[in-house]
N, C-alpha and C. Protein backbone atom coordinates (compact mmCIF):
# COMPACT_ATOMS: atom_id res chain seq x y z
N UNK A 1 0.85 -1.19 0.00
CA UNK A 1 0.00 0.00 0.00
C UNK A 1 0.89 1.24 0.00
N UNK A 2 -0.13 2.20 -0.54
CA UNK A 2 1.04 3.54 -1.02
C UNK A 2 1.12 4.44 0.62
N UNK A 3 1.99 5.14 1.23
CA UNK A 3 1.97 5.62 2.00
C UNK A 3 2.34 7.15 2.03
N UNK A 4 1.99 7.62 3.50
CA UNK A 4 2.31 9.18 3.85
C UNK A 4 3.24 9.38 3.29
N UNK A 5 3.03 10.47 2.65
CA UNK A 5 4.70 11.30 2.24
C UNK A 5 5.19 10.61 0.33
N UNK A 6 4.07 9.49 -0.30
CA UNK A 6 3.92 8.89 -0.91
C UNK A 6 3.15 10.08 -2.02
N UNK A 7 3.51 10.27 -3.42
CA UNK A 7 2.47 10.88 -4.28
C UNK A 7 1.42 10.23 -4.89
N UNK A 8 0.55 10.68 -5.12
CA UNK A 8 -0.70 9.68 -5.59
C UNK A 8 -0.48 9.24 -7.40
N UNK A 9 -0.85 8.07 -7.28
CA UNK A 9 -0.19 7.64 -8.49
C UNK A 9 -1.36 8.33 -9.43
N UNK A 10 -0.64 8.21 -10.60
CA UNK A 10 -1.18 9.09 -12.04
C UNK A 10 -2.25 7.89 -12.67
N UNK A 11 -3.78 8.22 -12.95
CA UNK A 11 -4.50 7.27 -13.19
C UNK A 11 -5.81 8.46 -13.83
N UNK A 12 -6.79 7.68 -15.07
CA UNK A 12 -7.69 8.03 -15.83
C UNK A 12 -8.46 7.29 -15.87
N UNK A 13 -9.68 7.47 -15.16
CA UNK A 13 -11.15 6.11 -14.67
C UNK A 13 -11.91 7.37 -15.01
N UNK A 14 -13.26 6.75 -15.54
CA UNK A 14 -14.22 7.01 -15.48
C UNK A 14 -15.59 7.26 -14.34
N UNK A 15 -16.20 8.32 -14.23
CA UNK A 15 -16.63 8.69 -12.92
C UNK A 15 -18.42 8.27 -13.41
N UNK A 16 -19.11 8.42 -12.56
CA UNK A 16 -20.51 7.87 -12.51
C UNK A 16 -21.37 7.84 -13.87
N UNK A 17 -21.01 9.05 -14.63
CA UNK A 17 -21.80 9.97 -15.73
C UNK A 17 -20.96 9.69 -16.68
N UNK A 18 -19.75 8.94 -16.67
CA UNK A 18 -19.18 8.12 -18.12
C UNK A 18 -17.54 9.13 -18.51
N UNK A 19 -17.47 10.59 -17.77
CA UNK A 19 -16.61 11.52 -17.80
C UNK A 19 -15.11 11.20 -17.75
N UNK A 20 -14.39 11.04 -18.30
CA UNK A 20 -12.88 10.78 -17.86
C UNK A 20 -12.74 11.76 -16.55
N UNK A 21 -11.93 11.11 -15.48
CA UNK A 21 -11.29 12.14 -14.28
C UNK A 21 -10.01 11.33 -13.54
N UNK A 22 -9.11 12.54 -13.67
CA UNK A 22 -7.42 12.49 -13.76
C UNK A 22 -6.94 13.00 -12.49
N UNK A 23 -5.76 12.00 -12.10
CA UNK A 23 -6.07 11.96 -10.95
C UNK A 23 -5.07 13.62 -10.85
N UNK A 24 -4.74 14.50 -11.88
CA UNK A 24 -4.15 15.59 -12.01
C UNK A 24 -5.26 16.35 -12.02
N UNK A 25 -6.09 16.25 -12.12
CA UNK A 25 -7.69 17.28 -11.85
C UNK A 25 -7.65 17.67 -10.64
N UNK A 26 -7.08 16.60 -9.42
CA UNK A 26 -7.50 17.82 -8.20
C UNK A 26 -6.11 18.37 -7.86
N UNK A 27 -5.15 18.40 -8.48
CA UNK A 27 -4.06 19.09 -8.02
C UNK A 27 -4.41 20.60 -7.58
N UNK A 28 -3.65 20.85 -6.28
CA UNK A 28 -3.90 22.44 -5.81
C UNK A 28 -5.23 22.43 -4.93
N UNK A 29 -5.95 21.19 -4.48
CA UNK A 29 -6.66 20.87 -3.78
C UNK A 29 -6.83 19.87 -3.02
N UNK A 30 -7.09 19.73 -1.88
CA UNK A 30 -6.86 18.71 -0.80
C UNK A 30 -8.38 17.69 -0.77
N UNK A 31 -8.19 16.55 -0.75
CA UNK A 31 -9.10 15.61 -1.37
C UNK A 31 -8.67 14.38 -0.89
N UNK A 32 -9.81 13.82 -0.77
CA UNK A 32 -10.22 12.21 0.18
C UNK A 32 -10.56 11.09 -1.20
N UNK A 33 -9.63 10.21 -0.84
CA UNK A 33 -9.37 9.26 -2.03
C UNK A 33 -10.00 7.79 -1.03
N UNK A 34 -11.27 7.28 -1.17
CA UNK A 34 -11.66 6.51 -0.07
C UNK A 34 -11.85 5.07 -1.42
N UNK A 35 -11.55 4.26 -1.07
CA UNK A 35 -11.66 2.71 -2.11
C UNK A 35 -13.21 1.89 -1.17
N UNK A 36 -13.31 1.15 -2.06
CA UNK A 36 -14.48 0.44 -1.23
C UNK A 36 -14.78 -0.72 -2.21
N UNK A 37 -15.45 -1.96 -1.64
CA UNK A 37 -15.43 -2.93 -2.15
C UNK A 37 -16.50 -2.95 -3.27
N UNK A 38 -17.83 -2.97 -3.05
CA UNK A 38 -18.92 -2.84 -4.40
C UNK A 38 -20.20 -2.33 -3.59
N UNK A 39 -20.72 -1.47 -4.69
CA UNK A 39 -21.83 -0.58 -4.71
C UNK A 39 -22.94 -1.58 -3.78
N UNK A 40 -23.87 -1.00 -3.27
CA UNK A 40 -25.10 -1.53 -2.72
C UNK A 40 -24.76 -2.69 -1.81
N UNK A 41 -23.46 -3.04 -1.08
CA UNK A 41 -23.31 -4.03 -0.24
C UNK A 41 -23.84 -3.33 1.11
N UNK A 42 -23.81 -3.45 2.38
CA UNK A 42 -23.92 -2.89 3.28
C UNK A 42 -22.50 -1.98 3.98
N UNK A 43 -21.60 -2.45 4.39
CA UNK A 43 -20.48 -1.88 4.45
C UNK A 43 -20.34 -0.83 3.63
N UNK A 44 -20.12 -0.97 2.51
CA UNK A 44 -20.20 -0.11 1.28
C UNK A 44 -21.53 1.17 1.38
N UNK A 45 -22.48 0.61 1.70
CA UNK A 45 -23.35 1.79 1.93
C UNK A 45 -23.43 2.85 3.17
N UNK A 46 -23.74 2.00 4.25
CA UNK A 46 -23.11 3.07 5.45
C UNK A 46 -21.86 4.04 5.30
N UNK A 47 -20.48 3.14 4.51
CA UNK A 47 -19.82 4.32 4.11
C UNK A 47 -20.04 5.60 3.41
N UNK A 48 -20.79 5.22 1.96
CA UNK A 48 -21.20 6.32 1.36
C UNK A 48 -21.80 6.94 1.50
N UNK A 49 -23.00 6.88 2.62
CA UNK A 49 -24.09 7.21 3.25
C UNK A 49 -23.30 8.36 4.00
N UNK A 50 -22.26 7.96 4.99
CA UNK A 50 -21.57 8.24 5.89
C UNK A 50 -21.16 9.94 5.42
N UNK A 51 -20.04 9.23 3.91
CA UNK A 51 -19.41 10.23 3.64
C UNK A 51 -20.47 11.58 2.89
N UNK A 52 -21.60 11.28 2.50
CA UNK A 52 -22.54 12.11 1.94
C UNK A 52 -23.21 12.77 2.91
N UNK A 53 -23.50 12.46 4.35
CA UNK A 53 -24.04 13.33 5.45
C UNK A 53 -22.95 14.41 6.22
N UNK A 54 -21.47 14.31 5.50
CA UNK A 54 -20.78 14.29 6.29
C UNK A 54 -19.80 15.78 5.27
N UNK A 55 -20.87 15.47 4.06
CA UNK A 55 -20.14 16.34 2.52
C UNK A 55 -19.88 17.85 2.47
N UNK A 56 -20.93 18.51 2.82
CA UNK A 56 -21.14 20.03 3.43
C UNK A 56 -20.09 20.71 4.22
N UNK A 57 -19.56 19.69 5.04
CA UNK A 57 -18.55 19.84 6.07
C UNK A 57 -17.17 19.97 5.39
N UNK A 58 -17.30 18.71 4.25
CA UNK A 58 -16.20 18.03 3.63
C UNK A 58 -15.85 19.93 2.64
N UNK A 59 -16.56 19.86 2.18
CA UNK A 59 -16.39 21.10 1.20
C UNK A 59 -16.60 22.62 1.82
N UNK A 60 -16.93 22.93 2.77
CA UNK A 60 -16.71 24.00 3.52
C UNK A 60 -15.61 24.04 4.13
N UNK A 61 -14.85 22.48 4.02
CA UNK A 61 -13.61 23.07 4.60
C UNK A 61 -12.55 23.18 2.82
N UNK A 62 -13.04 22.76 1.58
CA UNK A 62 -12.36 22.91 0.55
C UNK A 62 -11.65 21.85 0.29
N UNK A 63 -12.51 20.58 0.32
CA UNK A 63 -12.14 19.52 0.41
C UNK A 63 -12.43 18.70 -0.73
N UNK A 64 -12.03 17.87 -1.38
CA UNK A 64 -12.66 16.94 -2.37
C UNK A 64 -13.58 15.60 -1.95
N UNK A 65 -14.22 14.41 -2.25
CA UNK A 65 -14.30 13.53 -1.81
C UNK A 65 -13.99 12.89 -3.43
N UNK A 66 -13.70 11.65 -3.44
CA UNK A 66 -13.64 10.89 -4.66
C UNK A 66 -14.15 9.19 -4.14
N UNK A 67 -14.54 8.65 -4.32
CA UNK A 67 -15.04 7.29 -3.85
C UNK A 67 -14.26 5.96 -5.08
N UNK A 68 -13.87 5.13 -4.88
CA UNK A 68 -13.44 4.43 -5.92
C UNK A 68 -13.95 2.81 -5.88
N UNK A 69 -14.47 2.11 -6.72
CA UNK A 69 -14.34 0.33 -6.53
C UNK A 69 -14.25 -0.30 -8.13
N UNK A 70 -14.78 -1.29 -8.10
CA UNK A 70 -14.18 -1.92 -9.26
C UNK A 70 -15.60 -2.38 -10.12
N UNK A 71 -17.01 -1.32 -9.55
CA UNK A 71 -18.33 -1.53 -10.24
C UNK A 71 -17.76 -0.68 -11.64
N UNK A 72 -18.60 -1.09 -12.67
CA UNK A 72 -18.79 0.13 -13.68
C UNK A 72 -19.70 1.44 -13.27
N UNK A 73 -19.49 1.83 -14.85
CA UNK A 73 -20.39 3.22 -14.58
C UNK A 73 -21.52 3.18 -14.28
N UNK A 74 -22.68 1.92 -14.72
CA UNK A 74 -23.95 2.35 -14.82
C UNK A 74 -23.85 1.80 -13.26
N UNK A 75 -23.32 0.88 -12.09
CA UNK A 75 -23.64 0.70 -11.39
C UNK A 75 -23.27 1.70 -10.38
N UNK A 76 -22.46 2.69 -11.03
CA UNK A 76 -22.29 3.73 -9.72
C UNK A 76 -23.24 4.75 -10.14
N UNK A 77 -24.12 4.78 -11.33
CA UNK A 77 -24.87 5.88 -11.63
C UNK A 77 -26.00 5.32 -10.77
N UNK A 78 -26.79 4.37 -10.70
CA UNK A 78 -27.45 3.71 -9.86
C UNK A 78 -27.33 3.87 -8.19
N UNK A 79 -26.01 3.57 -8.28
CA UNK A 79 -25.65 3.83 -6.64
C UNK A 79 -26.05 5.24 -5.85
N UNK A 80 -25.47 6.17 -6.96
CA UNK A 80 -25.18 7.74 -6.19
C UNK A 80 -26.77 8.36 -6.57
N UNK A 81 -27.80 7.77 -7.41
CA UNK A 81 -29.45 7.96 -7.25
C UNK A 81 -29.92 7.83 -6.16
N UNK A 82 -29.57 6.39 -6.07
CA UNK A 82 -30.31 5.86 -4.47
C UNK A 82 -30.10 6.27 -3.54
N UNK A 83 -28.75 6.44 -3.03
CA UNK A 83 -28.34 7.02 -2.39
C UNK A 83 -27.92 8.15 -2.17
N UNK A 84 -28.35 9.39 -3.17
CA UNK A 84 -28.06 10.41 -3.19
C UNK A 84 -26.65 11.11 -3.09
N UNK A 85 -25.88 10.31 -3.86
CA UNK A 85 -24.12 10.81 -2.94
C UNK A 85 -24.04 12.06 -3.99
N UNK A 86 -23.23 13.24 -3.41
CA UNK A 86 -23.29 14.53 -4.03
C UNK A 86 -21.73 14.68 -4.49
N UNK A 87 -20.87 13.39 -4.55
CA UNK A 87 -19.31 13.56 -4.27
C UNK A 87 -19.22 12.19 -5.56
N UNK A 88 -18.37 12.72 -6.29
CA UNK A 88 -17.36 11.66 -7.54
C UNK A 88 -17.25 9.96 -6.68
N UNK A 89 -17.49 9.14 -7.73
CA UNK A 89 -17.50 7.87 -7.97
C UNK A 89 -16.91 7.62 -8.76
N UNK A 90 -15.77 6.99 -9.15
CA UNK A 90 -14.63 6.11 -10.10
C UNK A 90 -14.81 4.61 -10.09
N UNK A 91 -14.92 4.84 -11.36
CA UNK A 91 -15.27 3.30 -12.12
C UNK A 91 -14.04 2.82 -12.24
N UNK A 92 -13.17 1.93 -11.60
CA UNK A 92 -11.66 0.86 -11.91
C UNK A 92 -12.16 -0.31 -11.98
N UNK A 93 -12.90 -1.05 -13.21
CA UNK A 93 -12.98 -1.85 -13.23
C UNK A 93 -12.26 -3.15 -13.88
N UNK A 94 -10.96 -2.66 -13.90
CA UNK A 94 -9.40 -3.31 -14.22
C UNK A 94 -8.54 -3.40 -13.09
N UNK A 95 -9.29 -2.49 -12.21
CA UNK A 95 -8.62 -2.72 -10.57
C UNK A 95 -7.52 -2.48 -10.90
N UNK A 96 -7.34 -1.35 -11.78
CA UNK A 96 -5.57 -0.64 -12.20
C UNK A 96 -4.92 0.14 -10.78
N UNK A 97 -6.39 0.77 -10.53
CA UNK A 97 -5.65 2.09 -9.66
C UNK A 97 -5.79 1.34 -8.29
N UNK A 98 -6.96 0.58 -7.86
CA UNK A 98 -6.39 0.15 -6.70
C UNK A 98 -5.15 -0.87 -6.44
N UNK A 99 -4.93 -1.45 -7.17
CA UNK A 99 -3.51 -2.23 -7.49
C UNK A 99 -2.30 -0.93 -7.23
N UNK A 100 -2.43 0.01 -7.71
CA UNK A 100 -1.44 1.07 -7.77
C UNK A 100 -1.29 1.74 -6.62
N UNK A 101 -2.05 1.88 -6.02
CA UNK A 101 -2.41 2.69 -4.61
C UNK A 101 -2.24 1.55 -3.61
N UNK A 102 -2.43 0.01 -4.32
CA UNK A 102 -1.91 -1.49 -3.04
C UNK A 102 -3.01 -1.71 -2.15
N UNK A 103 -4.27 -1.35 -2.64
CA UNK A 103 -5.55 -2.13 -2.03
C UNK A 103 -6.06 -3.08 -2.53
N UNK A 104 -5.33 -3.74 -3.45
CA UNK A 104 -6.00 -4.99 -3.80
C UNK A 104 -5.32 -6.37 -3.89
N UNK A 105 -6.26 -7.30 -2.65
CA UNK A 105 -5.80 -7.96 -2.30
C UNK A 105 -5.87 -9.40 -1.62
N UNK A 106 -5.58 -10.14 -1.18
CA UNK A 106 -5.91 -11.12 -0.88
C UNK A 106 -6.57 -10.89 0.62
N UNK A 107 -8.42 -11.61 0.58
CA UNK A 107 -9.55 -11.30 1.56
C UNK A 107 -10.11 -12.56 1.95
N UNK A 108 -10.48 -12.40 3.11
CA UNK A 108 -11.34 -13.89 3.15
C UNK A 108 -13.07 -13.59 3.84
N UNK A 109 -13.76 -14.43 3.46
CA UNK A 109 -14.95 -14.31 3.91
C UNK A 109 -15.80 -15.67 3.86
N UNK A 110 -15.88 -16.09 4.91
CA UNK A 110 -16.46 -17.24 5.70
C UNK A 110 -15.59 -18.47 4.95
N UNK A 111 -14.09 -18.34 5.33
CA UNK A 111 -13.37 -19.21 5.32
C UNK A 111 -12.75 -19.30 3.70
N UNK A 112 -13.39 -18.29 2.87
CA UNK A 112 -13.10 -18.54 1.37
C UNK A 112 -11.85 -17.26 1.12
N UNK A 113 -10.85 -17.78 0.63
CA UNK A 113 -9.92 -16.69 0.26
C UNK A 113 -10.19 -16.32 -1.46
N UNK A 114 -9.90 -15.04 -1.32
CA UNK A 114 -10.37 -14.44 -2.76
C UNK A 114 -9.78 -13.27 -2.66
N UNK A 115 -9.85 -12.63 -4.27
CA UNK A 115 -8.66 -11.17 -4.38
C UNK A 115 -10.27 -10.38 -4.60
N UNK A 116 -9.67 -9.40 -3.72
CA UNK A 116 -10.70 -7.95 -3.76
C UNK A 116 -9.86 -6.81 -3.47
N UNK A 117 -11.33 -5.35 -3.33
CA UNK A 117 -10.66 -4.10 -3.10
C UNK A 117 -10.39 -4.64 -1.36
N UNK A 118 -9.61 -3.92 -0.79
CA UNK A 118 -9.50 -3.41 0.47
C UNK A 118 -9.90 -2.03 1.22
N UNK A 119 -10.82 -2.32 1.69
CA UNK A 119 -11.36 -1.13 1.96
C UNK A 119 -10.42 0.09 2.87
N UNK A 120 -9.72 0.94 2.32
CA UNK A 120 -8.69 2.20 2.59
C UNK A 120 -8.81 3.60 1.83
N UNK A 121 -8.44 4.15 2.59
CA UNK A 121 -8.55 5.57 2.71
C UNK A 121 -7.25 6.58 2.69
N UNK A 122 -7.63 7.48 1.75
CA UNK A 122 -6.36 7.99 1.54
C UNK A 122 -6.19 9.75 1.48
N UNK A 123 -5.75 10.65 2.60
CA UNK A 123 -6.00 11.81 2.67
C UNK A 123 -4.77 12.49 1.69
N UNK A 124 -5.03 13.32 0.97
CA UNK A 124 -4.37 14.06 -0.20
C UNK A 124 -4.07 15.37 -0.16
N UNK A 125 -3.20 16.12 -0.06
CA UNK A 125 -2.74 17.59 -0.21
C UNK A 125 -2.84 17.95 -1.28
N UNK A 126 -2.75 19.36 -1.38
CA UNK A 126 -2.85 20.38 -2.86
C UNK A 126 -1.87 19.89 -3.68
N UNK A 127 -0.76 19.24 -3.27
CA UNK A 127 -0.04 18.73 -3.97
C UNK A 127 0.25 17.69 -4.96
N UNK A 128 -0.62 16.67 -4.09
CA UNK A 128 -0.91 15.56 -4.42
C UNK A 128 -0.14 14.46 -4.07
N UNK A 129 0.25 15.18 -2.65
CA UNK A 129 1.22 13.82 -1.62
C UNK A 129 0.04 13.23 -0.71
N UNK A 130 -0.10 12.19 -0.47
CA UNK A 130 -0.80 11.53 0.93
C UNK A 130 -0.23 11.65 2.45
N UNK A 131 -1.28 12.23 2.73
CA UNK A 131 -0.32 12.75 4.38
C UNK A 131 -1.45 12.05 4.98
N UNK A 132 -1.87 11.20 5.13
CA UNK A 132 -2.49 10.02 5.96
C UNK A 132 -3.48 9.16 5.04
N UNK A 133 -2.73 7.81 5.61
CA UNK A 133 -3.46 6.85 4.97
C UNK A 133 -4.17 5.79 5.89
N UNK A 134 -5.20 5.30 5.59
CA UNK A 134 -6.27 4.52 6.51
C UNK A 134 -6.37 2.96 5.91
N UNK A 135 -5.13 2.05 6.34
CA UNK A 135 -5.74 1.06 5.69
C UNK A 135 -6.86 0.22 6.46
N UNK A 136 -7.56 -1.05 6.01
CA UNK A 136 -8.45 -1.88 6.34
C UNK A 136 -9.36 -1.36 7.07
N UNK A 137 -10.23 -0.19 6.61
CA UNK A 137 -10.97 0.91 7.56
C UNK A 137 -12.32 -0.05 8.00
N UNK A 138 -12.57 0.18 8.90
CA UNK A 138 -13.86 -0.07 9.62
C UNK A 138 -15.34 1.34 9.02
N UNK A 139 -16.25 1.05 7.96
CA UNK A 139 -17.18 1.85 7.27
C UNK A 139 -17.69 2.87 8.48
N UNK A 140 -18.28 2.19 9.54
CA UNK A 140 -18.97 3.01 10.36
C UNK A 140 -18.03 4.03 11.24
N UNK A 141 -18.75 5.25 11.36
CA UNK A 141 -18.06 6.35 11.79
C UNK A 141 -16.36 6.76 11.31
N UNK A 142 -16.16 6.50 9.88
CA UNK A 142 -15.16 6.69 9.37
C UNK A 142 -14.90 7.95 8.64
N UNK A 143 -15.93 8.28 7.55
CA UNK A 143 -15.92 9.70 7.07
C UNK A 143 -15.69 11.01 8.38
N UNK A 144 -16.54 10.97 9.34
CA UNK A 144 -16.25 11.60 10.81
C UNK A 144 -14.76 11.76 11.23
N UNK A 145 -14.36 10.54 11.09
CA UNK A 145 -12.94 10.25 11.66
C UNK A 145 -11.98 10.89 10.57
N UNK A 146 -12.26 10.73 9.38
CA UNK A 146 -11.31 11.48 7.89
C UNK A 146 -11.36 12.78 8.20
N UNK A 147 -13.07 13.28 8.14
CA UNK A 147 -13.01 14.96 8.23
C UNK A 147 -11.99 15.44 9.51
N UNK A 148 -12.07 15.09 10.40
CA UNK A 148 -11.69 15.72 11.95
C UNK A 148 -10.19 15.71 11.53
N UNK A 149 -9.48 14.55 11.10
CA UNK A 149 -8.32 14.46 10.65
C UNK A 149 -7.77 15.24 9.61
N UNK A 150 -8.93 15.63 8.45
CA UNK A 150 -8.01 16.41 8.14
C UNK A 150 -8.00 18.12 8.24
N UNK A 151 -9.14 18.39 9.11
CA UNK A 151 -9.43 19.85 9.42
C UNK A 151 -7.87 20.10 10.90
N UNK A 152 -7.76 19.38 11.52
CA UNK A 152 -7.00 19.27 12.32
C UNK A 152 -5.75 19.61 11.95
């Protein structure tokens, strides 16, 4: 996994609405790079849920959010309806960029090992260095825990 003091690697995914977005678009702005396993799971939703009640805050302080997994587009266009998320969704469904960033990885669930995202979090400067990274995050009360961290 990529770490503090680490630059965010250079990557071109597609966001909910089909748009190319580079990961040189938010340069000169400080922005939350959060991975997550797949749309409409539960984990997965409390997060996004999380980070969308939590957005107002996120951007009053001049913040980005970006959300990333390995659904396509139409399933994150679906996702951010239902759930109303007001913050970018990235379609990696080559699992390029989480491979690049080192969240993807070997998981187990009820005894079955299998390669997935890892659910991590990654706080970003204007620069586009990571000055805190969150691996194997726990969904609930996590966006809370990002904002405070990085208004701090």
């Amino acid at each position: 996994m990529i770490s503090e003091g680490d630059k965010v690697p250079k990557f071109e995914i597609a966001d909910s609405n089909g748009n190319n977005v580079k990961s040189s678009d938010f340069l000169g702005k400080k922005h939350v790079i959060y991975f997550y396993p797949k749309d409409f799971t539960p984990g997965c939703t409390t997060e996004a849920d999380e980070f969308s009640k939590e957005y107002k805050k996120f951007k009053k302080a001049g913040i980005e959010i970006l959300g990333i997994s390995k659904d396509d587009v139409d399933s994150h266009k679906k996702f951010c309806e239902k759930m109303k998320i007001p913050y970018i969704l990235l379609s990696d469904t080559e699992t390029k960029v989480a491979k690049q960033f080192g969240v993807w990885g070997k998981k187990n669930f009820m005894g079955k090992e299998y390669m997935g995202v890892i659910r991590s979090t990654f706080l970003v400067d204007e620069k586009g260095k990571i000055f805190k990274a969150y691996p194997k995050v726990k969904a609930a009360g996590h966006a809370k825990q990002v904002l405070q961290d990085f208004v701090n």
